[in-house]
C-alpha atoms as a PDB file:
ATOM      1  CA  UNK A   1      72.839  -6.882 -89.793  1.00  0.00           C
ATOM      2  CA  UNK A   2      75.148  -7.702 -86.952  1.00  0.00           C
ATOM      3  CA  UNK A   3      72.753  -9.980 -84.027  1.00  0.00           C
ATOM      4  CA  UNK A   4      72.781  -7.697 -80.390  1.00  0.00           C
ATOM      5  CA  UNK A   5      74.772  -8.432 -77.576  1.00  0.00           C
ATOM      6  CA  UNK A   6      71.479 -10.073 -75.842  1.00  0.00           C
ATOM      7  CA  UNK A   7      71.466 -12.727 -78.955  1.00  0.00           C
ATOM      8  CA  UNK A   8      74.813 -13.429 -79.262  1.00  0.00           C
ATOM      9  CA  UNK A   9      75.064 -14.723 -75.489  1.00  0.00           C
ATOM     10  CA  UNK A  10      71.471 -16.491 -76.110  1.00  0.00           C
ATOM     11  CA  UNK A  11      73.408 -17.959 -79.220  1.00  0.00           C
ATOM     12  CA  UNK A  12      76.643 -19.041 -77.110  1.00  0.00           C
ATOM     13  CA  UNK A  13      74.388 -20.332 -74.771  1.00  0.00           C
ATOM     14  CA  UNK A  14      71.892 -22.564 -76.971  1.00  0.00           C
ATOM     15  CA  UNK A  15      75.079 -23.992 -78.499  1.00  0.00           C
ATOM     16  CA  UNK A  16      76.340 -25.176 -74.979  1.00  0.00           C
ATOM     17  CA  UNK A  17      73.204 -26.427 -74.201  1.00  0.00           C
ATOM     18  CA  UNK A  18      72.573 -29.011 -76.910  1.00  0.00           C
ATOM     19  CA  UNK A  19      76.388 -29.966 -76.581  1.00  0.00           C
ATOM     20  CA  UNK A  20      75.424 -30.828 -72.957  1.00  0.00           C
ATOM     21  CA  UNK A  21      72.340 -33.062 -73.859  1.00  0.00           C
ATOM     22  CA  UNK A  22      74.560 -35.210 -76.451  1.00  0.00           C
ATOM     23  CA  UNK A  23      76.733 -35.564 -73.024  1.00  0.00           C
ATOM     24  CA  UNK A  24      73.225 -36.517 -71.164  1.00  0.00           C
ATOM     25  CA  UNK A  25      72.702 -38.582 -74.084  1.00  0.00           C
ATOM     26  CA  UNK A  26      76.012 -40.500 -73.912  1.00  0.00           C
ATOM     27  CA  UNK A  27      75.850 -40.725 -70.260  1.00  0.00           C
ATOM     28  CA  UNK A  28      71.358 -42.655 -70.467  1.00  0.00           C
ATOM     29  CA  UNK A  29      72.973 -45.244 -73.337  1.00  0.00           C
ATOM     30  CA  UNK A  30      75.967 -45.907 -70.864  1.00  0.00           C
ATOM     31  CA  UNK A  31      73.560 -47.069 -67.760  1.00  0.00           C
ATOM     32  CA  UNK A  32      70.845 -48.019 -69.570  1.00  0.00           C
ATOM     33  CA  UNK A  33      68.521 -45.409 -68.796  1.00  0.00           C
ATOM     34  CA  UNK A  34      66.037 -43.095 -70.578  1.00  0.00           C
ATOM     35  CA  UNK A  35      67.049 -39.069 -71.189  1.00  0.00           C
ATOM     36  CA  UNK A  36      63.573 -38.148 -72.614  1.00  0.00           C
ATOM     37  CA  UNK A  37      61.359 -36.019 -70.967  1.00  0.00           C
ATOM     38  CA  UNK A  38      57.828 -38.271 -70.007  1.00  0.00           C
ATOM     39  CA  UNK A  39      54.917 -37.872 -72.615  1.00  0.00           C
ATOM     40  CA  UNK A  40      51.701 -36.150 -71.304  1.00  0.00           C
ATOM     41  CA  UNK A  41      49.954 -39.481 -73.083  1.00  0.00           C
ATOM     42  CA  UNK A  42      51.147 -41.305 -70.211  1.00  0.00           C
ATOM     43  CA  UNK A  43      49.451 -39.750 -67.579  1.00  0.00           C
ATOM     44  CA  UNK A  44      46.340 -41.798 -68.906  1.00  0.00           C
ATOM     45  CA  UNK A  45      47.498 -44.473 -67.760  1.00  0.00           C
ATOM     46  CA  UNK A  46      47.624 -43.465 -64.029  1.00  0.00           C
ATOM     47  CA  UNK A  47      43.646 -42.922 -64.541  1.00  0.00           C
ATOM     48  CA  UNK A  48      42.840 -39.288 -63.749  1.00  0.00           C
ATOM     49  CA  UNK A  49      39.845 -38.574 -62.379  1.00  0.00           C
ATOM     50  CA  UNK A  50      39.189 -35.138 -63.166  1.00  0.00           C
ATOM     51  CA  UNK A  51      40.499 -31.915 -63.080  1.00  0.00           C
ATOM     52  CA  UNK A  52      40.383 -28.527 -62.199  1.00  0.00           C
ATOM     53  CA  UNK A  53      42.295 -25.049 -62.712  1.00  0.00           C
ATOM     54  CA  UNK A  54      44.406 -23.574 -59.992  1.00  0.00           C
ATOM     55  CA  UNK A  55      44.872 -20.195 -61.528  1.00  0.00           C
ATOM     56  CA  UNK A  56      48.661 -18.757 -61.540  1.00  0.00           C
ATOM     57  CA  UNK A  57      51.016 -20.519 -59.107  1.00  0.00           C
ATOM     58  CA  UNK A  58      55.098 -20.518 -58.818  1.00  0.00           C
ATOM     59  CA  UNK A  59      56.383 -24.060 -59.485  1.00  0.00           C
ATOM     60  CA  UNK A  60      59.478 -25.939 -58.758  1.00  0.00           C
ATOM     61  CA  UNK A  61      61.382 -26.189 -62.373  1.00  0.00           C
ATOM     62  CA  UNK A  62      63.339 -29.248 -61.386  1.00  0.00           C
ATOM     63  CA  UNK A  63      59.316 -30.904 -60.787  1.00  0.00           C
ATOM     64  CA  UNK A  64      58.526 -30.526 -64.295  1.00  0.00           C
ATOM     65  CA  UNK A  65      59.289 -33.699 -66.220  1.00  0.00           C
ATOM     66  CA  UNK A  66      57.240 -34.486 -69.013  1.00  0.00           C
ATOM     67  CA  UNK A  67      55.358 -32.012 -72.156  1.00  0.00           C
ATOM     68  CA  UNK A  68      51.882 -32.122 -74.234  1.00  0.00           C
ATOM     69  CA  UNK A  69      54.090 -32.272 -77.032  1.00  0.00           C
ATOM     70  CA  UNK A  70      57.528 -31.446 -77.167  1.00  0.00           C
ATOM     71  CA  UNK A  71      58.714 -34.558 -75.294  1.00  0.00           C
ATOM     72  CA  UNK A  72      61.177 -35.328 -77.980  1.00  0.00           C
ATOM     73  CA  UNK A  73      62.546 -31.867 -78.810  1.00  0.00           C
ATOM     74  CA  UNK A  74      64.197 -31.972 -74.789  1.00  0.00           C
ATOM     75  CA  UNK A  75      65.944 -34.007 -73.039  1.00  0.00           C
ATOM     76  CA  UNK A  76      65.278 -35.394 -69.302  1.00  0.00           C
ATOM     77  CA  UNK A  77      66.958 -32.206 -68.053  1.00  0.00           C
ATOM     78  CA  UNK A  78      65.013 -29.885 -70.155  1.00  0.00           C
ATOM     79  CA  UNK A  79      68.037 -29.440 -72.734  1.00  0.00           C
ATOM     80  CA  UNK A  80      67.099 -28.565 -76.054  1.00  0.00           C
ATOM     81  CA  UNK A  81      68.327 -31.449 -78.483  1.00  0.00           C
ATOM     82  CA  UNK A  82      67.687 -29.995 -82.076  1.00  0.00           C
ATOM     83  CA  UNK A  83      69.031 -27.164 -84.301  1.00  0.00           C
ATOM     84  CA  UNK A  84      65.433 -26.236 -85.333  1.00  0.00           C
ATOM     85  CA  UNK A  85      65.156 -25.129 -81.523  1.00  0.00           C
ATOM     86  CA  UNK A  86      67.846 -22.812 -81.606  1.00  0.00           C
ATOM     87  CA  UNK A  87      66.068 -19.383 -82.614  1.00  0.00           C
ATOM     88  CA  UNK A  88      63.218 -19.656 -80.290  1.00  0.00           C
ATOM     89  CA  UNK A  89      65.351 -20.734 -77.655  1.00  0.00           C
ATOM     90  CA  UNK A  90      67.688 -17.752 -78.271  1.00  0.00           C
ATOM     91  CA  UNK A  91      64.715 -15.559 -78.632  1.00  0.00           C
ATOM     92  CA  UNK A  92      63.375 -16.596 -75.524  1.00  0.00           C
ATOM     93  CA  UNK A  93      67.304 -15.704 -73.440  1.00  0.00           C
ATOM     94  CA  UNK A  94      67.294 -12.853 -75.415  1.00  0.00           C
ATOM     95  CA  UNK A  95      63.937 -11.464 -73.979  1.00  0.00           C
ATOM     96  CA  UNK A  96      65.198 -12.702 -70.484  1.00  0.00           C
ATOM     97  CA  UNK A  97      68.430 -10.911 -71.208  1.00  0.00           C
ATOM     98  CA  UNK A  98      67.094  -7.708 -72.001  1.00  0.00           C
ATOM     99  CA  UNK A  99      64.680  -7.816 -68.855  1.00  0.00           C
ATOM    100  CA  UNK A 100      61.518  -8.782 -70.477  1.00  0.00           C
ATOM    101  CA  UNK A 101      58.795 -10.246 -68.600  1.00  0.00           C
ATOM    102  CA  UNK A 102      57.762 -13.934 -69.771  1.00  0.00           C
ATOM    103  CA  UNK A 103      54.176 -14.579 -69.544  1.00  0.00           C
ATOM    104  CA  UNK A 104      53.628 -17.549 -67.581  1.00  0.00           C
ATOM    105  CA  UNK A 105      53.767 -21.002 -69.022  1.00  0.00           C
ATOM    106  CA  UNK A 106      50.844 -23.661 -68.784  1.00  0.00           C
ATOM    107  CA  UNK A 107      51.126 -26.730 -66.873  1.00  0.00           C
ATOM    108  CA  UNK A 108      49.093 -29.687 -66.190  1.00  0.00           C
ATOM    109  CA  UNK A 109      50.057 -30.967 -62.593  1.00  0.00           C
ATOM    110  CA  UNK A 110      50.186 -34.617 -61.809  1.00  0.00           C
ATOM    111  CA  UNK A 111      50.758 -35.562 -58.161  1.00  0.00           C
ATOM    112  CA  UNK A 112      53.647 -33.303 -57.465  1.00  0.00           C
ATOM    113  CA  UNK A 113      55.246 -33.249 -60.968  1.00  0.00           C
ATOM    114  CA  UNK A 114      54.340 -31.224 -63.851  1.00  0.00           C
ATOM    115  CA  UNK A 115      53.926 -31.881 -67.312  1.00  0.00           C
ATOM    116  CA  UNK A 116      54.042 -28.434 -69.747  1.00  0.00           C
ATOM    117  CA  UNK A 117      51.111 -27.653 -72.128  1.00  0.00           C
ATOM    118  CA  UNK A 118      52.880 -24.219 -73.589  1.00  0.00           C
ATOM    119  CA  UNK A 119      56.039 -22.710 -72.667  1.00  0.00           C
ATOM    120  CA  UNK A 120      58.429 -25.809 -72.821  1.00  0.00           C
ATOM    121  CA  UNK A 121      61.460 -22.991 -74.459  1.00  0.00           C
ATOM    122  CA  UNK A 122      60.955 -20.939 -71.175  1.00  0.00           C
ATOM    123  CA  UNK A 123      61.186 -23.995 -69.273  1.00  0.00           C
ATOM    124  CA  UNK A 124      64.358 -24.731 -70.904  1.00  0.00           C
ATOM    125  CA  UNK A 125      65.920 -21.840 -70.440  1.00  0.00           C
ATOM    126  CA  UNK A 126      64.942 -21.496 -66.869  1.00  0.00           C
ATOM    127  CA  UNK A 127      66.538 -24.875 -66.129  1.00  0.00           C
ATOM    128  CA  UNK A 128      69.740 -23.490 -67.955  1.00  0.00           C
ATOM    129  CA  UNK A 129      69.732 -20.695 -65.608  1.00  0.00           C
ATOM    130  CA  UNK A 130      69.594 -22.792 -62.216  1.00  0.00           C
ATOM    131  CA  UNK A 131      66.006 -20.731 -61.489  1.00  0.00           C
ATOM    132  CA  UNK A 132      64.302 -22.314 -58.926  1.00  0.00           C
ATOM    133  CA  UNK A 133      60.305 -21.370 -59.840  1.00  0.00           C
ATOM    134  CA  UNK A 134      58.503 -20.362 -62.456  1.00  0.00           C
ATOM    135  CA  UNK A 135      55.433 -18.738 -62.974  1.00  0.00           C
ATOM    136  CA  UNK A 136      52.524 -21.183 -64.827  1.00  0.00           C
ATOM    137  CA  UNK A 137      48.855 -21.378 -65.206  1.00  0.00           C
ATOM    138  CA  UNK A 138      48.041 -24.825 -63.609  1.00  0.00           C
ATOM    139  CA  UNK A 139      45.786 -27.365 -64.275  1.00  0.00           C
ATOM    140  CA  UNK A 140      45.951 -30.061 -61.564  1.00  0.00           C
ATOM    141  CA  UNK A 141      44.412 -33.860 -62.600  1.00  0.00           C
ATOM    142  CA  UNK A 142      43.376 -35.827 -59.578  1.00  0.00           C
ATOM    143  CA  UNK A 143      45.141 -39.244 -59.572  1.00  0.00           C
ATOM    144  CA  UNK A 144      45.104 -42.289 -57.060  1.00  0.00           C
ATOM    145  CA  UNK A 145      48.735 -43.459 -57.148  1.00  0.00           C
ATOM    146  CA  UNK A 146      50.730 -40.462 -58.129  1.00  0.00           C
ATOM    147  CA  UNK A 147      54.056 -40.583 -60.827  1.00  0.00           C
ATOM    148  CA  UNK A 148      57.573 -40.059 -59.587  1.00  0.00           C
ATOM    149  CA  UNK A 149      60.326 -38.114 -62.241  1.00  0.00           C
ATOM    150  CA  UNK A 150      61.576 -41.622 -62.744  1.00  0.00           C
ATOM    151  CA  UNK A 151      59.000 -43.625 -63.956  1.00  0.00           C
ATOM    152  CA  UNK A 152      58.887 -45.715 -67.034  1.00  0.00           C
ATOM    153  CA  UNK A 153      55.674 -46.299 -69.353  1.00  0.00           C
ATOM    154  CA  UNK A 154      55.617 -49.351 -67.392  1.00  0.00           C
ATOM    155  CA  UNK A 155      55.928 -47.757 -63.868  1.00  0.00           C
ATOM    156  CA  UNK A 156      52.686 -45.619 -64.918  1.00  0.00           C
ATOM    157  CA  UNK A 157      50.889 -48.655 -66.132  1.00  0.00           C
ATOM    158  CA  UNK A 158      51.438 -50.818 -63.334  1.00  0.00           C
ATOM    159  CA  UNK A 159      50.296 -47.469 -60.915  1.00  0.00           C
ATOM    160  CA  UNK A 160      47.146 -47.038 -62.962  1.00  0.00           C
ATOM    161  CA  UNK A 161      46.761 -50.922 -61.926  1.00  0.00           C
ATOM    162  CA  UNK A 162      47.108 -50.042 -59.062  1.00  0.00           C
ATOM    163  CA  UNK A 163      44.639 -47.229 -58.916  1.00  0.00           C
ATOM    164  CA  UNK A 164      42.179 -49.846 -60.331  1.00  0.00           C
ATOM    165  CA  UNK A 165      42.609 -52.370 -57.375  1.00  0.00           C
ATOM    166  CA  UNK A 166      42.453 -49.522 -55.110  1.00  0.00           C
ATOM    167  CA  UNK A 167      39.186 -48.825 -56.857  1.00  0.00           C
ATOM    168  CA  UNK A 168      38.070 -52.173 -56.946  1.00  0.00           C
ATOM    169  CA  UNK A 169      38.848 -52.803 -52.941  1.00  0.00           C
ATOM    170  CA  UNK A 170      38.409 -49.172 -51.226  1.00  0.00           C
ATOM    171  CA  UNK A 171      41.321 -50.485 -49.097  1.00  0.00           C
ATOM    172  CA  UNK A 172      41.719 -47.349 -48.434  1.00  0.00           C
ATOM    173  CA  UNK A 173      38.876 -47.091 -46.445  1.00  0.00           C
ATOM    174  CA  UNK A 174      39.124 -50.807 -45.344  1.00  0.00           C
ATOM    175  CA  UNK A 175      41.926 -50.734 -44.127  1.00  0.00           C
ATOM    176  CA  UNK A 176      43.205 -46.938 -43.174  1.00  0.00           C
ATOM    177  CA  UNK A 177      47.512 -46.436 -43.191  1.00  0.00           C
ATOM    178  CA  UNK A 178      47.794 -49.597 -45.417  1.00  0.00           C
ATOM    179  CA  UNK A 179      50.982 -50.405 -47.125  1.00  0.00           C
ATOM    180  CA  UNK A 180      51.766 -49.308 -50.542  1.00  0.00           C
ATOM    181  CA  UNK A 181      51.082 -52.657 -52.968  1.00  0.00           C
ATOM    182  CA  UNK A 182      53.393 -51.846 -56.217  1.00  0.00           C
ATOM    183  CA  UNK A 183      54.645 -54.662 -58.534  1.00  0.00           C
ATOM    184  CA  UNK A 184      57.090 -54.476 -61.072  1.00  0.00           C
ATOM    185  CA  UNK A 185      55.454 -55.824 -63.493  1.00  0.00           C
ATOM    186  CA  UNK A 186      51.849 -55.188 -65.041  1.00  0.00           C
ATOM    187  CA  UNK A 187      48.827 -57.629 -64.952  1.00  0.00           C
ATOM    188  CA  UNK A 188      49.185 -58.669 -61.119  1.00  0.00           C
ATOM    189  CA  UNK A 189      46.421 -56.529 -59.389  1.00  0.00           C
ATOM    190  CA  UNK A 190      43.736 -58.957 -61.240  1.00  0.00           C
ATOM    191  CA  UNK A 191      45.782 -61.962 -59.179  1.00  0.00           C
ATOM    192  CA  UNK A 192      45.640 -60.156 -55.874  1.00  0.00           C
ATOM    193  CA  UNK A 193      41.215 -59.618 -56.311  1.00  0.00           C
ATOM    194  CA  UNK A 194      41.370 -63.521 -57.109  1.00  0.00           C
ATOM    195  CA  UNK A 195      43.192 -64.031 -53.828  1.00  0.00           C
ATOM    196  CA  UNK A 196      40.148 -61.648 -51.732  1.00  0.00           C
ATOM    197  CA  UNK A 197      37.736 -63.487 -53.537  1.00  0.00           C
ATOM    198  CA  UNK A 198      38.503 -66.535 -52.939  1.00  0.00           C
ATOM    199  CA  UNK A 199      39.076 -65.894 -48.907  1.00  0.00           C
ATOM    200  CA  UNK A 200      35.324 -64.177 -48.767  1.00  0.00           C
ATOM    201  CA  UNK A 201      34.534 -67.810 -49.946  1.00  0.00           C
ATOM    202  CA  UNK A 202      36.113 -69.721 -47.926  1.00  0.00           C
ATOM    203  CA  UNK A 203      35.244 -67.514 -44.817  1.00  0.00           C
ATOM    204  CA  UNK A 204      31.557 -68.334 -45.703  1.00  0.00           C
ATOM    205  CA  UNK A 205      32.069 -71.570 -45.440  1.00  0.00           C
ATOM    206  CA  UNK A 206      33.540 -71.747 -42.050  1.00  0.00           C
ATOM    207  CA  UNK A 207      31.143 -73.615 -39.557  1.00  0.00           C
ATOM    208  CA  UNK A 208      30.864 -70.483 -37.063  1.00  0.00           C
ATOM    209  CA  UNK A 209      29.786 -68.471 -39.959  1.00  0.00           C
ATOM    210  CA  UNK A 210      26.569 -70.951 -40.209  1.00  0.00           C
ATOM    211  CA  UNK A 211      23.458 -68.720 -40.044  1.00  0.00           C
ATOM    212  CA  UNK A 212      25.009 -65.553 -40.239  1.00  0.00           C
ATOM    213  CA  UNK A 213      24.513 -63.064 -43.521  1.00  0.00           C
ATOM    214  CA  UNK A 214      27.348 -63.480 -46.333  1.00  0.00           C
ATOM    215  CA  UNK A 215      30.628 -61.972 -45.910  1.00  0.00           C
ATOM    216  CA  UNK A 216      31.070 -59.095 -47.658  1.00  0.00           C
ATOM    217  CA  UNK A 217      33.550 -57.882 -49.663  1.00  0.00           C
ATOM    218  CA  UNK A 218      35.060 -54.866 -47.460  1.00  0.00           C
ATOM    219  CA  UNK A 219      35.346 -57.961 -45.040  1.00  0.00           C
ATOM    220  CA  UNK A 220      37.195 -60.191 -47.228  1.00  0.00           C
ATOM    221  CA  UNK A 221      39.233 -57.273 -48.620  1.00  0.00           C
ATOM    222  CA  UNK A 222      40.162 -56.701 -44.651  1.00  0.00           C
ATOM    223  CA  UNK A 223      40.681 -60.171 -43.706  1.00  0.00           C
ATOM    224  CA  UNK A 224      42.848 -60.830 -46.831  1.00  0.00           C
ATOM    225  CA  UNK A 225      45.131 -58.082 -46.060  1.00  0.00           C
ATOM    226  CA  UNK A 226      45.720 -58.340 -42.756  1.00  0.00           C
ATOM    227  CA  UNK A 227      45.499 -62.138 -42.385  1.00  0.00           C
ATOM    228  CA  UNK A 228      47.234 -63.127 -45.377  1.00  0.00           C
ATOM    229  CA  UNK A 229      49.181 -60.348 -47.423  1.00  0.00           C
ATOM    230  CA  UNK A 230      50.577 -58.861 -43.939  1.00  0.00           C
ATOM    231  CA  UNK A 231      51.402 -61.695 -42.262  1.00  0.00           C
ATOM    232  CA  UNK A 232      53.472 -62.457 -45.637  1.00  0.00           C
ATOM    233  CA  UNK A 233      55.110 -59.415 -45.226  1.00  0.00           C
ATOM    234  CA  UNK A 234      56.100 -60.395 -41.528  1.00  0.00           C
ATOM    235  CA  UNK A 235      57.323 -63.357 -42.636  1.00  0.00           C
ATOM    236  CA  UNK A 236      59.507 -61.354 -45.640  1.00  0.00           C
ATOM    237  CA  UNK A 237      61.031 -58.983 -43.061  1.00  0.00           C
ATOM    238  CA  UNK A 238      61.708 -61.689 -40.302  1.00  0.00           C
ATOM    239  CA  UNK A 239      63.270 -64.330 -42.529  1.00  0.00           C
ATOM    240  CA  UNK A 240      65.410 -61.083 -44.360  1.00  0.00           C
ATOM    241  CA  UNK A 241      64.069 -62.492 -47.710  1.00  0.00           C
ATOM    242  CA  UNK A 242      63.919 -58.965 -49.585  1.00  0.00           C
ATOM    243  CA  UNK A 243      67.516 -58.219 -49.323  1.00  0.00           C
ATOM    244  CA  UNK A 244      68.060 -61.885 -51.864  1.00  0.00           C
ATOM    245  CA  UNK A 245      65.975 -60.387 -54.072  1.00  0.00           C
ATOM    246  CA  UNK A 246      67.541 -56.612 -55.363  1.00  0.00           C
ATOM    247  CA  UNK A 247      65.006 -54.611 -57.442  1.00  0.00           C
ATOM    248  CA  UNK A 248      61.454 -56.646 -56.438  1.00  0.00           C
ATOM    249  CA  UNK A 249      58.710 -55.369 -53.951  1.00  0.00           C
ATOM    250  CA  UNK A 250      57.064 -57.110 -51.270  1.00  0.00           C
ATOM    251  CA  UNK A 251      53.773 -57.635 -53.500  1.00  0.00           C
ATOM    252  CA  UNK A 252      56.019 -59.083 -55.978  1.00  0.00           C
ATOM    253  CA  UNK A 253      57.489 -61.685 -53.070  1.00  0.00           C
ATOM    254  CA  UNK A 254      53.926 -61.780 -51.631  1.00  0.00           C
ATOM    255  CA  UNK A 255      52.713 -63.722 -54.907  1.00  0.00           C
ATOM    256  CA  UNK A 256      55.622 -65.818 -55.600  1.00  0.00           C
ATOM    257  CA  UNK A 257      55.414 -67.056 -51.464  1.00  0.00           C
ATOM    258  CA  UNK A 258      52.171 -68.059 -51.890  1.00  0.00           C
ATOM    259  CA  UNK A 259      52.460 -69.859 -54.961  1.00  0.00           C
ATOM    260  CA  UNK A 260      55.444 -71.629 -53.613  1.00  0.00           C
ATOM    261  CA  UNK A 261      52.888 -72.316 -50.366  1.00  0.00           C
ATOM    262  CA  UNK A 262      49.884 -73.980 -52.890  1.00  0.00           C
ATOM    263  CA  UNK A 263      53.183 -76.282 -54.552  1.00  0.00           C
ATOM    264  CA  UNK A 264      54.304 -77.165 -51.340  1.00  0.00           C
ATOM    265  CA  UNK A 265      50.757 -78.029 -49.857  1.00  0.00           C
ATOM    266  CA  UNK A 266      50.352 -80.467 -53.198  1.00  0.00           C
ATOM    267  CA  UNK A 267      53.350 -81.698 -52.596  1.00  0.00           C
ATOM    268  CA  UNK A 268      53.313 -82.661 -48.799  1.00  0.00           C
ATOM    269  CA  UNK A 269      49.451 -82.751 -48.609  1.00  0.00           C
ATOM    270  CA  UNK A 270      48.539 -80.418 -46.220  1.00  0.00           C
ATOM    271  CA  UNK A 271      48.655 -76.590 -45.468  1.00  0.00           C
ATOM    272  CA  UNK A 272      52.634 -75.654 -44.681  1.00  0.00           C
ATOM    273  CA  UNK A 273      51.726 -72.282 -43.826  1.00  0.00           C
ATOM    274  CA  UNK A 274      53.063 -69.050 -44.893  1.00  0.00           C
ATOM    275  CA  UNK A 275      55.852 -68.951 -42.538  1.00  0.00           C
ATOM    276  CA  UNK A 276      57.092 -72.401 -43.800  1.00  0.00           C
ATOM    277  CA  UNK A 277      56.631 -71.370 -47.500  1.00  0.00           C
ATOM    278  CA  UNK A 278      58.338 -68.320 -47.148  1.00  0.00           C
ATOM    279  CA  UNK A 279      61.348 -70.218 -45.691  1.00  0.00           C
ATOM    280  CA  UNK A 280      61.570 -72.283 -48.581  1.00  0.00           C
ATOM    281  CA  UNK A 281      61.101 -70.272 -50.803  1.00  0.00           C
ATOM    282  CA  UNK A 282      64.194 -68.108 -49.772  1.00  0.00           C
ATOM    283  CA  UNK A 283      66.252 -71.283 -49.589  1.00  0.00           C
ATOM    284  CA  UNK A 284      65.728 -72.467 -53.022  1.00  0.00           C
ATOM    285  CA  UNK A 285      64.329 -69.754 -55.116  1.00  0.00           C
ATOM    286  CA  UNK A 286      66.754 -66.817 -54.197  1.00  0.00           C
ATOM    287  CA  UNK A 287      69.249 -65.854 -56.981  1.00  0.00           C
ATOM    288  CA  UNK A 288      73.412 -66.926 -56.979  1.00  0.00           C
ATOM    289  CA  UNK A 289      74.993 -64.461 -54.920  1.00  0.00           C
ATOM    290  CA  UNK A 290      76.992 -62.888 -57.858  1.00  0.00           C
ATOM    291  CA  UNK A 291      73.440 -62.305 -59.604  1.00  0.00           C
ATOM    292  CA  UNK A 292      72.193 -60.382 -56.727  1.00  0.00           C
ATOM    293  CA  UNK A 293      75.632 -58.017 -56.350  1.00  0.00           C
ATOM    294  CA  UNK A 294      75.131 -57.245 -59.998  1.00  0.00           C
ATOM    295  CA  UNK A 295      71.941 -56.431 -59.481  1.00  0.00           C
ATOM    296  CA  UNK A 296      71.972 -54.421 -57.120  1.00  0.00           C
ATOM    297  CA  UNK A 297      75.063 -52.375 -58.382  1.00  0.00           C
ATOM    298  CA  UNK A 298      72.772 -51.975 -61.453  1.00  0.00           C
ATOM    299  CA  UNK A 299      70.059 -50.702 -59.191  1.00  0.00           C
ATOM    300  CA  UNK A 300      72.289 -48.592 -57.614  1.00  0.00           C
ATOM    301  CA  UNK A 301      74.208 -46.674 -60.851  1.00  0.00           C
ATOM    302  CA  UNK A 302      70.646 -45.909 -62.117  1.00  0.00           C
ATOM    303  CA  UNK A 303      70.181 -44.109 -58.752  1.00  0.00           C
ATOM    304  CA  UNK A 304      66.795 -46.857 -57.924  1.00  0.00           C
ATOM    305  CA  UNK A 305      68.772 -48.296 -54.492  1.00  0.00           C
ATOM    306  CA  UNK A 306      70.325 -46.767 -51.761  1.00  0.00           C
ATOM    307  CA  UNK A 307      73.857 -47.861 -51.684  1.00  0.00           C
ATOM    308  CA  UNK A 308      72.455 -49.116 -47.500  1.00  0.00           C
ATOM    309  CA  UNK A 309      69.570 -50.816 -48.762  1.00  0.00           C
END
């Protein structure tokens, strides 16, 4: 028996669609780039605390990025990438075609992005249709430090890190409108509580301090961050130091400045200050010019710099 009309255009269509995501494919393997839709697993990682239902809700199509389980049946764009997809994708168009009504898929909502629990075919074919919402029962999970569509495993690890030392400091409420402290690579939040901890000593020990109750630690979380790790960060944008170093964040030059500062005080004997340290530390620890261009035209093809930056 002969398919309908409705399936023969779902069929056409399927077939276009998996052509496209060996394009996508091509195109991740050229920059260097991943074309895989984000695992649900992941989200651990970020350190949910809780969650709760939000019933029925419309949702941005281009804001889902990751599945429960079908992460490696589609592709970053939501392309189907197997032949064992075709017939439910085809009966899914078909439906559509014919002017069925969908039931809504079910989501789990991270931050702003969503990650699909059921319905990942509808999904598909609603992102091969240029539709701008779909319906989807919604489960949001509260997180610190929320994902972006981007991320890597090790983006979400290093954010869940970062949740942690959020955690751990309540800078939050410390220190309201703070700067965002990301790294770019994991295992450097444990440094930065090292770095409070050892200020909330040091400002017990101060002579004016004598008879007074112990410094807390919401004061030496304070103090650290905006005697120390801000005045860094002056020191970073006055002395133009980010713009030698294409790709790393100010926490990242935060560290290696005041690492540089401890060699330098060994080496001269005495305190050189951040200000001094961060000069230095441009002057001689900055990459070759031609490193930094191809860098940052790296940066730029995978769409992680502004071309002005």
């Amino acid at each position: 028996m002969s398919e309908t009309h409705p399936r023969l255009q779902a069929r056409h269509e399927v077939e276009r669609a998996r052509f496209l995501a060996d394009v996508y494919d091509l195109l991740a393997i050229l920059r260097r780039e991943p074309n895989e839709l984000l695992p649900f697993d992941w989200v651990w990682h970020l350190a949910p605390e809780g969650e709760h239902p939000l019933g029925v809700q419309a949702i941005p199509v281009d804001q889902i990025i990751g599945s429960v389980d079908r992460y490696r049946e589609f592709d970053r764009h939501y392309l189907p990438k197997e032949p064992h997809l075709d017939e439910r994708w085809i009966g899914v168009r078909a439906a559509q075609l014919q002017g069925k009504e969908l039931p809504p898929i079910q989501v789990y909502k991270v931050g702003e992005l969503y990650f699909v629990k059921d319905g990942n075919h509808r999904v598909s074919v609603a992102r091969r249709q240029g539709q701008h919402y779909i319906d989807a029962h919604v489960i949001e999970l509260h997180v610190t430090v929320p994902p972006d569509e981007h991320d890597t495993l090790r983006d979400l690890i290093i954010k869940g890190e970062y949740a942690r030392f959020l955690k751990a400091t309540e800078l939050g409420r410390v220190v309201p409108g703070h700067r965002e402290i990301l790294f770019t690579t994991p295992g450097r939040y444990d440094r930065l509580l090292e770095h409070i901890r050892t200020r909330q000593y040091f400002l017990d020990r101060k002579p004016e301090r004598a008879g007074l109750p112990p410094v807390s630690w919401a004061e030496a979380v304070e103090s650290w961050y905006r005697r120390l790790y801000s005045r860094v960060l002056e020191n970073i944008e006055k002395h133009d130091v980010m713009a030698r170093f294409p790709g790393r964040t100010e926490a990242d030059l935060y560290l290696w400045i005041m690492d540089h500062r401890y060699f330098l005080t060994e080496k001269y004997g005495h305190d050189v200050g951040s200000e001094a340290a961060t000069r230095d530390f441009r002057a001689h620890h900055a990459p070759p010019l031609y490193r930094r261009v191809g860098q940052r035209m790296r940066l730029m093809w995978r769409g992680r710099l502004h071309p002005a930056a």
